[in-house]
PDB file of N, CA and C in Angstrom:
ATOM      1  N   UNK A   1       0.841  -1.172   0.000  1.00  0.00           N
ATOM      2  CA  UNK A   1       0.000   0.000   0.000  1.00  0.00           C
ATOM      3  C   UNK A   1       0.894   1.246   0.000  1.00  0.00           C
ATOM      4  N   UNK A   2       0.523   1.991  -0.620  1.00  0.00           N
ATOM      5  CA  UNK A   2       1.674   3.615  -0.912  1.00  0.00           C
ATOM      6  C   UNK A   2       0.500   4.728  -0.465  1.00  0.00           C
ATOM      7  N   UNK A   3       0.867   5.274   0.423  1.00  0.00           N
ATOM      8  CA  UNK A   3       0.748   6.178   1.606  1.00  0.00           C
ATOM      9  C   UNK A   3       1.070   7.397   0.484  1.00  0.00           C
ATOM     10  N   UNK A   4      -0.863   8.531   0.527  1.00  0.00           N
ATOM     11  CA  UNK A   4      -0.040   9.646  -0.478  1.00  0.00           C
ATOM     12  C   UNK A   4      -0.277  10.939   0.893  1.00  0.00           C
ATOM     13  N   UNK A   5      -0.490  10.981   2.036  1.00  0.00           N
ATOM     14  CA  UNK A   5      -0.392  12.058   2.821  1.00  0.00           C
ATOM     15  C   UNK A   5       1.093  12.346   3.287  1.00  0.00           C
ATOM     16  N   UNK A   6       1.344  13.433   2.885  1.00  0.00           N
ATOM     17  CA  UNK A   6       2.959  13.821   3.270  1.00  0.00           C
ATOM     18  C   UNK A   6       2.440  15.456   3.902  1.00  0.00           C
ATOM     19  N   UNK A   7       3.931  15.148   5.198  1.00  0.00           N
ATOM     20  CA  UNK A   7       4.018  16.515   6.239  1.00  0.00           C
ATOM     21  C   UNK A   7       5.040  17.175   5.740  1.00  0.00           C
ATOM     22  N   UNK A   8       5.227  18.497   5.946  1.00  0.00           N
ATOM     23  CA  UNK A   8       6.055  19.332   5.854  1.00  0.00           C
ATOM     24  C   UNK A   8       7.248  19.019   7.173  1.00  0.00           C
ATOM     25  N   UNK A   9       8.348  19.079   6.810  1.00  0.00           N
ATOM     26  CA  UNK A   9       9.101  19.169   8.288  1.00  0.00           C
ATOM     27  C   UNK A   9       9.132  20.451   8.977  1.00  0.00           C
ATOM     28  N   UNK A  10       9.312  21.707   7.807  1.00  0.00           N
ATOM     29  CA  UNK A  10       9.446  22.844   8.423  1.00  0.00           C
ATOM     30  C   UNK A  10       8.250  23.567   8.875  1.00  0.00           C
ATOM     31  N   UNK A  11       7.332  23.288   8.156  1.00  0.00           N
ATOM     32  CA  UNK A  11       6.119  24.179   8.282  1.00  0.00           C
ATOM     33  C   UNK A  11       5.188  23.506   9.105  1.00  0.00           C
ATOM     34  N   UNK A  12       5.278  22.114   9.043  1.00  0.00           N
ATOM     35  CA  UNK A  12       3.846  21.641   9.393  1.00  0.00           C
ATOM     36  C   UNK A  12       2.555  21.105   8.672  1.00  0.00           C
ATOM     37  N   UNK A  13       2.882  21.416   7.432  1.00  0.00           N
ATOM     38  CA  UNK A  13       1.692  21.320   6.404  1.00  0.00           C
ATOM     39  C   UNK A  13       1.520  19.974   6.026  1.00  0.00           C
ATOM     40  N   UNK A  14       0.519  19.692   5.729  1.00  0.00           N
ATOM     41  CA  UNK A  14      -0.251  18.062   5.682  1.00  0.00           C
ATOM     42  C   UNK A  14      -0.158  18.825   3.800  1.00  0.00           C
ATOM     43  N   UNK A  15       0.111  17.595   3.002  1.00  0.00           N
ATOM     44  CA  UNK A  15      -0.171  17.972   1.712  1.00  0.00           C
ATOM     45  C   UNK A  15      -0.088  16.775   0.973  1.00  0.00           C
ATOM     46  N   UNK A  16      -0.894  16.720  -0.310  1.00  0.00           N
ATOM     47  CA  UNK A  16      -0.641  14.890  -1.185  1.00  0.00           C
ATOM     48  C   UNK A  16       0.956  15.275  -2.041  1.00  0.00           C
ATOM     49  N   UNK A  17       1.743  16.423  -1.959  1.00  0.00           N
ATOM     50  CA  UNK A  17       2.513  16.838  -2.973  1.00  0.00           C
ATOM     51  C   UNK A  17       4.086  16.728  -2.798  1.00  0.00           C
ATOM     52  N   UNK A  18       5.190  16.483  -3.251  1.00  0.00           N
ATOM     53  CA  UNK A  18       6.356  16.146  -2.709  1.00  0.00           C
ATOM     54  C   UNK A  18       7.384  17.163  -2.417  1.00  0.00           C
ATOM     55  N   UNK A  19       6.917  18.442  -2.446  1.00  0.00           N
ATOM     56  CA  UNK A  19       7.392  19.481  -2.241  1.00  0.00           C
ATOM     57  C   UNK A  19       6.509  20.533  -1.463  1.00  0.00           C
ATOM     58  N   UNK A  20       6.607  21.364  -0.163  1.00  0.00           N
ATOM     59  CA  UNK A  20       5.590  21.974   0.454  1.00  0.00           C
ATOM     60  C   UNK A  20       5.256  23.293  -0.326  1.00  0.00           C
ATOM     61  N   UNK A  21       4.044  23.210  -0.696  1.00  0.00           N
ATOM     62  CA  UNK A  21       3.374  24.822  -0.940  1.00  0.00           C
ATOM     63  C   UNK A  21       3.463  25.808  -0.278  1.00  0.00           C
ATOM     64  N   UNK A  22       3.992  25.531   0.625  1.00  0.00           N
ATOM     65  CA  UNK A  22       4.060  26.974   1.868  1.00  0.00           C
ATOM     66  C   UNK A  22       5.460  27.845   1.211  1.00  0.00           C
ATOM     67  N   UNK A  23       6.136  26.124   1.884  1.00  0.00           N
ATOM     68  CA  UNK A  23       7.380  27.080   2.093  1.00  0.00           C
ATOM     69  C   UNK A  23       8.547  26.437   1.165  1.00  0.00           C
ATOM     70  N   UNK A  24       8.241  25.602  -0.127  1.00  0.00           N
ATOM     71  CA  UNK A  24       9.017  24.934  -0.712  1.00  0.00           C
ATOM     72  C   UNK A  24       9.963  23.669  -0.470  1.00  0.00           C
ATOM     73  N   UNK A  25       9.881  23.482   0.832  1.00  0.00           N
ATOM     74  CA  UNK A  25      10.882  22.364   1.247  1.00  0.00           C
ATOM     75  C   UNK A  25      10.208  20.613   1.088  1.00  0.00           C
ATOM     76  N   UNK A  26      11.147  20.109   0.654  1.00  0.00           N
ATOM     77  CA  UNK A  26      10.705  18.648   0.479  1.00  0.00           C
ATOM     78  C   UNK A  26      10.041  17.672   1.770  1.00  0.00           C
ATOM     79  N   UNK A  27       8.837  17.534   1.154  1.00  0.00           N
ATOM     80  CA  UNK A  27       7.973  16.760   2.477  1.00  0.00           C
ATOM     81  C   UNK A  27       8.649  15.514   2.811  1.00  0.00           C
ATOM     82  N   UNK A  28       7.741  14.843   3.727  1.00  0.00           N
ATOM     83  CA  UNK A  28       7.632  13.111   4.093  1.00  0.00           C
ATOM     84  C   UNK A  28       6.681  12.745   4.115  1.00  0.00           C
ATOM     85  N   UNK A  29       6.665  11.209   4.430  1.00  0.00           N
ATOM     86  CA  UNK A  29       5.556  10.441   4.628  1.00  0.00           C
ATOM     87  C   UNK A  29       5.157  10.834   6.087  1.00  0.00           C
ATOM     88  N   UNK A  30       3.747  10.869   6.360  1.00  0.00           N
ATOM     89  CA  UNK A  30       3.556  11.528   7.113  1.00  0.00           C
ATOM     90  C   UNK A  30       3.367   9.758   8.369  1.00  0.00           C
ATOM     91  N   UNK A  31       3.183   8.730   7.889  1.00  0.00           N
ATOM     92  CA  UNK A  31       2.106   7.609   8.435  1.00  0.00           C
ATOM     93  C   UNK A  31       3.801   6.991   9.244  1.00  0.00           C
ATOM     94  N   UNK A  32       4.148   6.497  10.072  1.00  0.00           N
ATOM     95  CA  UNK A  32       5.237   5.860  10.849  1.00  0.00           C
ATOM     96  C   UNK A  32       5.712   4.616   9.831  1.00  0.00           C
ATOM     97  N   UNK A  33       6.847   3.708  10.209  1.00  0.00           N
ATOM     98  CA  UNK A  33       6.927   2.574   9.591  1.00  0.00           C
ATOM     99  C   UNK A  33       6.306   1.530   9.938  1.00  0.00           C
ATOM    100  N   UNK A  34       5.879   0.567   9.684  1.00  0.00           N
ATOM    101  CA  UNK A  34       5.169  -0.509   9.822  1.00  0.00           C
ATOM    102  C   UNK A  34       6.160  -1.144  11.182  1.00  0.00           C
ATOM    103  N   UNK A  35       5.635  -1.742  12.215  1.00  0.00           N
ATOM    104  CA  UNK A  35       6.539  -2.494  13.040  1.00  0.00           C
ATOM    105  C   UNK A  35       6.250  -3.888  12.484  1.00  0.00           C
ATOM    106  N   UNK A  36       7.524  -4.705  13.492  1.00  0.00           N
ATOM    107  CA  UNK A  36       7.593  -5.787  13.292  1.00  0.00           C
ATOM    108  C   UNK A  36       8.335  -6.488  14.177  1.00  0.00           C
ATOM    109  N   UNK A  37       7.929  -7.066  15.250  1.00  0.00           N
ATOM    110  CA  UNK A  37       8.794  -8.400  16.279  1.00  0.00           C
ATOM    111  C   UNK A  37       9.903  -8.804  15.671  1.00  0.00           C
ATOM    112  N   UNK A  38       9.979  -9.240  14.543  1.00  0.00           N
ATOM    113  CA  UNK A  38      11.001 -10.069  14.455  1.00  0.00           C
ATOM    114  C   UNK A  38      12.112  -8.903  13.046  1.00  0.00           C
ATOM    115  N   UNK A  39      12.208  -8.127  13.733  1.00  0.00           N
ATOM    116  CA  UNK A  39      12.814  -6.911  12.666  1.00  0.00           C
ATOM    117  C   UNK A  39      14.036  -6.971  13.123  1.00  0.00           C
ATOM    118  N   UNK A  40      15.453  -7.624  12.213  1.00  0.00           N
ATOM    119  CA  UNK A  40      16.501  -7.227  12.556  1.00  0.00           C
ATOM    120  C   UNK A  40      17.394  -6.083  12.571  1.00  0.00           C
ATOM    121  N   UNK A  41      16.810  -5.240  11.817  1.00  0.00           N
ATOM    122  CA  UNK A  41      17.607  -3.944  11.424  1.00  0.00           C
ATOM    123  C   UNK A  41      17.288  -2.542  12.366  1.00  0.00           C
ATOM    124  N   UNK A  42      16.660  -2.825  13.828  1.00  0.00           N
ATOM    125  CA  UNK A  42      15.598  -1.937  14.160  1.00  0.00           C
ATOM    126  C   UNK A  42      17.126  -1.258  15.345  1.00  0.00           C
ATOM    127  N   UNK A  43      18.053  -2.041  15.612  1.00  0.00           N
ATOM    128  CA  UNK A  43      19.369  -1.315  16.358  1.00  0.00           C
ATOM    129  C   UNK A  43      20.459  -0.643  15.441  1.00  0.00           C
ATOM    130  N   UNK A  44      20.169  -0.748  13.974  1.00  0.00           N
ATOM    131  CA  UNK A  44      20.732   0.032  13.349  1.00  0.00           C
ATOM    132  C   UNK A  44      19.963   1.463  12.970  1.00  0.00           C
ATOM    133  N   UNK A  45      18.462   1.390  13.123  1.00  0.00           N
ATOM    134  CA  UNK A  45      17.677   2.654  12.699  1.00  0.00           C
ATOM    135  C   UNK A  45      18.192   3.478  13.999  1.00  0.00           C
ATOM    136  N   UNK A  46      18.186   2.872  15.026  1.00  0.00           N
ATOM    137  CA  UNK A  46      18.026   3.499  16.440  1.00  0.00           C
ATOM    138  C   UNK A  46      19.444   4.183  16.740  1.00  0.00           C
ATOM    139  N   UNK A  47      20.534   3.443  16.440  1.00  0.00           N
ATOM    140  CA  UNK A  47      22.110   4.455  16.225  1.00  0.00           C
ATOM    141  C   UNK A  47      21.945   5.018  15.445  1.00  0.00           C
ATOM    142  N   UNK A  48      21.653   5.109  14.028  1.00  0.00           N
ATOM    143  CA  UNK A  48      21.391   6.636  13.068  1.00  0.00           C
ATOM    144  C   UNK A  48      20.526   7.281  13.675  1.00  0.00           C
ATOM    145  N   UNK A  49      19.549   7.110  14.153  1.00  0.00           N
ATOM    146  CA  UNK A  49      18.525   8.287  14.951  1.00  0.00           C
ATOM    147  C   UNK A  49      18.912   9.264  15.962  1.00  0.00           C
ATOM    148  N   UNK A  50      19.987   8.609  16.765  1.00  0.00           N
ATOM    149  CA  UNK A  50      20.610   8.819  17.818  1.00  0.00           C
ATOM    150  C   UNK A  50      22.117   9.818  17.268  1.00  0.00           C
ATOM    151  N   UNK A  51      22.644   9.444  16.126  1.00  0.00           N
ATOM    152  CA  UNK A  51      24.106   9.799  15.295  1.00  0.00           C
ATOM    153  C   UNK A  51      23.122  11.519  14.872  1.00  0.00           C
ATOM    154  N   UNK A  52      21.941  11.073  14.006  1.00  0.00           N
ATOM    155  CA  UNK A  52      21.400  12.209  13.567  1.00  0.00           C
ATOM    156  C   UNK A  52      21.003  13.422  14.320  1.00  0.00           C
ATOM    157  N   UNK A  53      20.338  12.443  15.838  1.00  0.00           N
ATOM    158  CA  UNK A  53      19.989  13.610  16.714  1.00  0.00           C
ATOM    159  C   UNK A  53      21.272  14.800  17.024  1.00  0.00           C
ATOM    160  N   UNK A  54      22.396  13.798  17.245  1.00  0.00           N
ATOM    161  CA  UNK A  54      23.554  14.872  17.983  1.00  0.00           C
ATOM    162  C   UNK A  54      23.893  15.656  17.139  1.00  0.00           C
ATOM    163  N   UNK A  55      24.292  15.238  15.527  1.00  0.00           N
ATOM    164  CA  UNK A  55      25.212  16.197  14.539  1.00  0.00           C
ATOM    165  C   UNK A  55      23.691  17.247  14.624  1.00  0.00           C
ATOM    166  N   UNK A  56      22.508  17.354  14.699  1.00  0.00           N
ATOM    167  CA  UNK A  56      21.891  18.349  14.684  1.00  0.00           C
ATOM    168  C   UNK A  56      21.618  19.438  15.364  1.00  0.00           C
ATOM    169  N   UNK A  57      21.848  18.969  16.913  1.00  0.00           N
ATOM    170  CA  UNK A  57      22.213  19.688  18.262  1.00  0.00           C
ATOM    171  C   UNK A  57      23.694  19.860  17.856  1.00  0.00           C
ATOM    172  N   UNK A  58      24.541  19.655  17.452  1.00  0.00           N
ATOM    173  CA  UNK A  58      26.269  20.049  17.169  1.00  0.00           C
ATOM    174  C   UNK A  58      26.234  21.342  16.307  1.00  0.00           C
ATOM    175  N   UNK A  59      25.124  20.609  15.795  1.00  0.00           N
ATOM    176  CA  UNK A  59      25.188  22.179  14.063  1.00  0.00           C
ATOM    177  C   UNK A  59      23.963  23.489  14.465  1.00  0.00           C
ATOM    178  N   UNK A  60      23.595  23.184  16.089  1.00  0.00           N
ATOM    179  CA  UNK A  60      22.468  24.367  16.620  1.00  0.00           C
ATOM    180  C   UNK A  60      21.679  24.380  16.098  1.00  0.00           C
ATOM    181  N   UNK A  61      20.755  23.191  15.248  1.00  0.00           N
ATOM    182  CA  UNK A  61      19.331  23.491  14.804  1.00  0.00           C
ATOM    183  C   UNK A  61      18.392  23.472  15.492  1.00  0.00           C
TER     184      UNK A  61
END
């Protein structure tokens, strides 16, 4: 199934479009990832999440 509601990161905006009308910046999927018990890759999402959080607090966003 392909998910067409996408959020803005910067703005906030709910939109079906891959670029925001507001404010031009490239949306996301707005819906989470599917879980799964038996998901091996779920301690590698969780160190990039964690790698991403800091360089973003490093760079003062």
């Amino acid at each position: 199934m392909r998910f067409l509601l996408r959020k803005c990161p910067r703005c906030g905006t709910y939109t079906l479009k891959s670029v925001c009308p507001r404010c031009a910046s490239q949306t996301k999927v707005a819906h989470p990832s599917r879980f799964s018990p038996e998901d091996r890759y779920v301690k590698y999402r969780v160190i990039a999440r964690e790698v991403y959080k800091a360089r973003e607090q490093a760079n003062g966003a």
